[in-house]
C-alpha atoms as a PDB file:
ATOM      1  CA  UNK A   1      49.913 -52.045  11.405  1.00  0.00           C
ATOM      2  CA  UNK A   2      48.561 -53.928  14.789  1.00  0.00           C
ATOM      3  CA  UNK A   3      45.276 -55.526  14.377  1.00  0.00           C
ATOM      4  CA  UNK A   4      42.900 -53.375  16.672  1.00  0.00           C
ATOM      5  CA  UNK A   5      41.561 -57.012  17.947  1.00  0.00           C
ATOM      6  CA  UNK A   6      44.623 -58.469  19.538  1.00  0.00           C
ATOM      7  CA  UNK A   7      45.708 -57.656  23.072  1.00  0.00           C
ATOM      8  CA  UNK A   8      49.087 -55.538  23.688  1.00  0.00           C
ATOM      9  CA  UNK A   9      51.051 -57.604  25.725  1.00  0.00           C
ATOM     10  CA  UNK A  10      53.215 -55.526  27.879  1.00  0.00           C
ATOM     11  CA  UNK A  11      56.839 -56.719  28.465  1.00  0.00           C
ATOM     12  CA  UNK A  12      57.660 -58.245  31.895  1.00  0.00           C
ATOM     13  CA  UNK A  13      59.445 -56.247  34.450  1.00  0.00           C
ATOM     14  CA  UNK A  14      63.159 -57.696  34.867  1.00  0.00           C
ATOM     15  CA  UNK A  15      63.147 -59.464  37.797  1.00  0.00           C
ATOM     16  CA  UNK A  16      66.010 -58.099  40.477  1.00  0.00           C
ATOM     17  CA  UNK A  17      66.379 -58.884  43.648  1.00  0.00           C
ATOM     18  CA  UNK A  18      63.892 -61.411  45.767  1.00  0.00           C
ATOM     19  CA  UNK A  19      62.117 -60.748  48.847  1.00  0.00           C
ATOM     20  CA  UNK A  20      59.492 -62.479  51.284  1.00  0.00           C
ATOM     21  CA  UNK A  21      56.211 -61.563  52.398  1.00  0.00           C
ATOM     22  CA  UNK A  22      53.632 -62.801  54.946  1.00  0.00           C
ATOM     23  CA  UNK A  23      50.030 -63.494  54.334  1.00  0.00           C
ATOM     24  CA  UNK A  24      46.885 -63.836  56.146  1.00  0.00           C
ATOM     25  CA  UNK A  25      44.627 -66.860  55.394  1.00  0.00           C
ATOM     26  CA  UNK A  26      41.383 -65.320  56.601  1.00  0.00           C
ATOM     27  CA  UNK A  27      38.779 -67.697  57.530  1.00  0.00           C
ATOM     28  CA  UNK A  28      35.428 -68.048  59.178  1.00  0.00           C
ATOM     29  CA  UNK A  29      32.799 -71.100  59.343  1.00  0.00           C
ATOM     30  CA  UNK A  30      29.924 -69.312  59.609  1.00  0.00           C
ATOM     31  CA  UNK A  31      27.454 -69.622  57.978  1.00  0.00           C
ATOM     32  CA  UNK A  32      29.891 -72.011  56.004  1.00  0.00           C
ATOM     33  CA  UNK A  33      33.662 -72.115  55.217  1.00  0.00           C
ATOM     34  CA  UNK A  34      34.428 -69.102  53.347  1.00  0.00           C
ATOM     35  CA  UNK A  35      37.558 -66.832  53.366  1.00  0.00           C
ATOM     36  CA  UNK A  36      38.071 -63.133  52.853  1.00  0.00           C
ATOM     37  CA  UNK A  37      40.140 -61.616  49.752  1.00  0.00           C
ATOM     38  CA  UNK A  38      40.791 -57.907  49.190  1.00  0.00           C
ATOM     39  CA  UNK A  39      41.854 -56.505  46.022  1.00  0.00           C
ATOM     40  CA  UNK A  40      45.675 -55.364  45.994  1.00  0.00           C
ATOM     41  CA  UNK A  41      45.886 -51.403  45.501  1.00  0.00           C
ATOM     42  CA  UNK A  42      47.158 -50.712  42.103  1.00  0.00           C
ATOM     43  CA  UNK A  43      46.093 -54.097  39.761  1.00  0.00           C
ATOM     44  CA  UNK A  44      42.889 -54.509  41.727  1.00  0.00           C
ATOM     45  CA  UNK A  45      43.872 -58.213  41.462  1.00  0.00           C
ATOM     46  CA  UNK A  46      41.813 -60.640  44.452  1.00  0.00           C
ATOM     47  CA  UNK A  47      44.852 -61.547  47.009  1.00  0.00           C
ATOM     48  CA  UNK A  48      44.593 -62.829  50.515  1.00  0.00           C
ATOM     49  CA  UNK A  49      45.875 -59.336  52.952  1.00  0.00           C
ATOM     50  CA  UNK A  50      49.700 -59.310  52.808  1.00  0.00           C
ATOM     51  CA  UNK A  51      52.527 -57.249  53.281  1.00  0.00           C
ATOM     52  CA  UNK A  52      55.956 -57.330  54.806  1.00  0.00           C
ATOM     53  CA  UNK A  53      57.692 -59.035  57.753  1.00  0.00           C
ATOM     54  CA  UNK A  54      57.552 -56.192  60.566  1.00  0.00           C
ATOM     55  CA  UNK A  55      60.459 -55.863  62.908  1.00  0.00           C
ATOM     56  CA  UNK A  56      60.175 -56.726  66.300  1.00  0.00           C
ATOM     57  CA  UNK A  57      57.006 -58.587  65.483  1.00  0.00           C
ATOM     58  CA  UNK A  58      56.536 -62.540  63.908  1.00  0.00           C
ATOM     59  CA  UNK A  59      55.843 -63.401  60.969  1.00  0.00           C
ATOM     60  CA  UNK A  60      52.475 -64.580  62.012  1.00  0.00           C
ATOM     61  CA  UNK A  61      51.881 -61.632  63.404  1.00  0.00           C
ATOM     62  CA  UNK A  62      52.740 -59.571  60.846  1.00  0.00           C
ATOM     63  CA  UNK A  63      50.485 -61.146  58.818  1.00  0.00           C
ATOM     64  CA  UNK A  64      47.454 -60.919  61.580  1.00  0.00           C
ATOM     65  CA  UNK A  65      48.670 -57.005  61.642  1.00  0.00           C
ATOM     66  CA  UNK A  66      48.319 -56.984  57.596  1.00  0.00           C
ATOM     67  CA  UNK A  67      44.721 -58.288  57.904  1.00  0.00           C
ATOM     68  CA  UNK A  68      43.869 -56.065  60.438  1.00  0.00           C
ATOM     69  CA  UNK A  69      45.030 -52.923  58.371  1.00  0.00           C
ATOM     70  CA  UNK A  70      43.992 -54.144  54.680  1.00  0.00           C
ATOM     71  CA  UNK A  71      40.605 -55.896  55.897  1.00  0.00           C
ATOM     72  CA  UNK A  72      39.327 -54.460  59.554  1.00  0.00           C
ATOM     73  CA  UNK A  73      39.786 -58.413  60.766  1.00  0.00           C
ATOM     74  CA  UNK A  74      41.287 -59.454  63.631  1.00  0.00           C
ATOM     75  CA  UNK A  75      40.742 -63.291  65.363  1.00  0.00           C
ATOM     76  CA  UNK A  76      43.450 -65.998  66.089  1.00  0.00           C
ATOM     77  CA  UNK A  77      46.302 -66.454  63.881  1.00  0.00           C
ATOM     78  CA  UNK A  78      48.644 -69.695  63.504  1.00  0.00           C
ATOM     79  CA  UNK A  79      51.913 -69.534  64.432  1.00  0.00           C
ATOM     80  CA  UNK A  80      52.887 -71.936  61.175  1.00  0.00           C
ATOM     81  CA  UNK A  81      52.522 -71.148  57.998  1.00  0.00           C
ATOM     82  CA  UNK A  82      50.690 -73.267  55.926  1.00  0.00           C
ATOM     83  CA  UNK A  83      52.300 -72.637  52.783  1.00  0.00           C
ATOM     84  CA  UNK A  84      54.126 -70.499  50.739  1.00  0.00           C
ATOM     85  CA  UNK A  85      53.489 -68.863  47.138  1.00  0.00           C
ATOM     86  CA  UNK A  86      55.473 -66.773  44.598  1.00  0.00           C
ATOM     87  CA  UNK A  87      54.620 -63.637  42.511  1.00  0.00           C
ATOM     88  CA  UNK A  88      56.728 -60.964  41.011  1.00  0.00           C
ATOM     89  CA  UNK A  89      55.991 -57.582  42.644  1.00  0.00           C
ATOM     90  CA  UNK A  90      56.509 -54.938  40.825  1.00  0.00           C
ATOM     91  CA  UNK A  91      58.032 -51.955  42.713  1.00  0.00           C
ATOM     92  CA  UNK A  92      59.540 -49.125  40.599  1.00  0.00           C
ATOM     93  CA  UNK A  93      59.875 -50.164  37.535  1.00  0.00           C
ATOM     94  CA  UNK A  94      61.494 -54.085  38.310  1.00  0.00           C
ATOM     95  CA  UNK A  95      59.897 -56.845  39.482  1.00  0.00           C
ATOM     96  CA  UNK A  96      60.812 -58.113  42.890  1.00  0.00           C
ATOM     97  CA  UNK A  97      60.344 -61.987  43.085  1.00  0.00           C
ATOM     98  CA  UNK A  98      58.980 -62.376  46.396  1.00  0.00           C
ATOM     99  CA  UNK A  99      58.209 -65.358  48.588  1.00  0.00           C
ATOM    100  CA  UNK A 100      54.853 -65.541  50.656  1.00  0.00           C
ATOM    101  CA  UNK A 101      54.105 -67.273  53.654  1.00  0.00           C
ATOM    102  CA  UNK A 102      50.438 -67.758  54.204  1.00  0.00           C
ATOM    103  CA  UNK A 103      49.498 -68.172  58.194  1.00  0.00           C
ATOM    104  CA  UNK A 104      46.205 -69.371  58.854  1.00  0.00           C
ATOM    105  CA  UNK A 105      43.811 -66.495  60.583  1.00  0.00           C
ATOM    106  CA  UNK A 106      40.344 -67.391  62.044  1.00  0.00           C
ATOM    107  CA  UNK A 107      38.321 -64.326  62.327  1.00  0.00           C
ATOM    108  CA  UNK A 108      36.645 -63.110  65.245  1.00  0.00           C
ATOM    109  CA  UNK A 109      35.706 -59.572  64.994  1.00  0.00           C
ATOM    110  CA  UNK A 110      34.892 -56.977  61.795  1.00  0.00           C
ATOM    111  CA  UNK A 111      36.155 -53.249  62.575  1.00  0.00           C
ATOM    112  CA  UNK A 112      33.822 -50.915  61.854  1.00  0.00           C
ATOM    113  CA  UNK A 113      36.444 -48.742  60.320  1.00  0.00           C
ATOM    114  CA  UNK A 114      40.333 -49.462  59.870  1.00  0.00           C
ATOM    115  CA  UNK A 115      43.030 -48.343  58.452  1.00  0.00           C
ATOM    116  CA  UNK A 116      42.643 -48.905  54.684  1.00  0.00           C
ATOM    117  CA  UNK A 117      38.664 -49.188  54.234  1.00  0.00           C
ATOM    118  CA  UNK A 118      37.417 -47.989  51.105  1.00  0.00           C
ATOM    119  CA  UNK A 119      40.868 -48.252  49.561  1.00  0.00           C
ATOM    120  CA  UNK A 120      40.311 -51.915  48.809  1.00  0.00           C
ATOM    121  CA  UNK A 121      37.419 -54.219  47.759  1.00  0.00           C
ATOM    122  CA  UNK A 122      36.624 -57.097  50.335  1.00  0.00           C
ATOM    123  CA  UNK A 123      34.581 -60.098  49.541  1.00  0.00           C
ATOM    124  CA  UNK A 124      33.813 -62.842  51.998  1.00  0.00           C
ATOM    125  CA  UNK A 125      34.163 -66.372  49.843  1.00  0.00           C
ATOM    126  CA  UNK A 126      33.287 -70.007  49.231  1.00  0.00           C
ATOM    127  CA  UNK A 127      37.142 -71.453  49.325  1.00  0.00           C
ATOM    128  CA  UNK A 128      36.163 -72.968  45.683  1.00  0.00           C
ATOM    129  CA  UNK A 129      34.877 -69.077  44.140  1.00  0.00           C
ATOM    130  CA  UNK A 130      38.211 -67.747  45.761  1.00  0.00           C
ATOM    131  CA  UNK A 131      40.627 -70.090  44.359  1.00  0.00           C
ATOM    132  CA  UNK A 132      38.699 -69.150  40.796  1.00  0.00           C
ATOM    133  CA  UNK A 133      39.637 -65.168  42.138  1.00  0.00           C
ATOM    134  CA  UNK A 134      43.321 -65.519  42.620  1.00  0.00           C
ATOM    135  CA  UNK A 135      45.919 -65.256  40.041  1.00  0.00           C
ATOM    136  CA  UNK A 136      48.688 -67.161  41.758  1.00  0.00           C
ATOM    137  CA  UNK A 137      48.234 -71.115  41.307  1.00  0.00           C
ATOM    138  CA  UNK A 138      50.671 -71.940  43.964  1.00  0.00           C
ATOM    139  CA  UNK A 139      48.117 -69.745  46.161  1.00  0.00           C
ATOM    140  CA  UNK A 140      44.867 -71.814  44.870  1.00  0.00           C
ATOM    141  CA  UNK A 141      46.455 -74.859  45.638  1.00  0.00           C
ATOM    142  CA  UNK A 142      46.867 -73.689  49.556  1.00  0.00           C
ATOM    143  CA  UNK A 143      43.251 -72.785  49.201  1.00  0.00           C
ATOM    144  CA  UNK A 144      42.061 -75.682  47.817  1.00  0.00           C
ATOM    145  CA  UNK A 145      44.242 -77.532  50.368  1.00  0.00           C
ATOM    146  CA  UNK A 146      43.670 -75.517  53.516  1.00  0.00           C
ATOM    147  CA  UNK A 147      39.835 -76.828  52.734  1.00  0.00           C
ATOM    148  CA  UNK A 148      40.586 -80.027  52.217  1.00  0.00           C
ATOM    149  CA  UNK A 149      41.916 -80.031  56.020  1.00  0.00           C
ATOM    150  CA  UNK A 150      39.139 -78.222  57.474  1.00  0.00           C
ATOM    151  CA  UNK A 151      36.897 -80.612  55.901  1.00  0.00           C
ATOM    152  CA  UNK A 152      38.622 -83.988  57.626  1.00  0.00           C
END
């Protein structure tokens, strides 16, 4: 018999197949350097607004497109990334290890409504709470660093 105290860990997804994604870094400095995570739809885990490449658009704009329909922001996105994380998505019943790029996207305007409001939870962040938030530690470490840039 289990003991009712210990947590069930559920068995990983096998991993097939890989795939690559495109993030938005979004970013304001006012009133001070914070940046905006939304919860992903079905784990509710704190991720930066992502999705995948669209065709006959960039990669940085795909990600300024992602923000725009995840978040309601829309402002000036890099045309670099500024780096690039890993997590397994998991997409019917396997686990997809996918590659994210994460462009950098300062925000200059909050939609009143857009696309997927009230599907997600938003929260506007000090880069240090944020990096706490995520689950990815290849994606703190590009928080950590992208505020280590804007702060030299």
């Amino acid at each position: 018999m289990r003991n009712p105290r210990t947590k069930s860990l559920a068995k990983p997804l096998p991993v097939r197949g890989r795939g690559r994604q495109v993030a938005a870094l979004c970013w304001r400095s006012q009133p001070m350097l914070q940046v905006l995570l939304v919860t992903s739809l079905r784990t509710h885990r704190w991720i930066l607004p992502k999705g995948w490449p669209m065709p006959g658009e960039s990669s940085a704009q795909s990600a300024a497109i992602e923000a725009l329909e995840e978040a309601g922001v829309a402002g000036d996105v890099g045309v670099q990334p500024i780096g690039r994380y890993h997590y397994v998505k998991e997409k019917k019943n396997r686990g997809i290890d996918c590659g994210v790029d994460v462009y950098p996207l300062q925000v200059r305007h909050q939609l009143l409504t857009w696309p997927e409001k009230g599907k997600r939870e938003m929260a506007w962040l000090p880069i240090a709470e944020a990096a706490l938030r995520v689950g990815e530690p290849e994606l703190r470490r590009i928080l950590l660093a992208f505020r280590k840039s804007m702060m030299e």
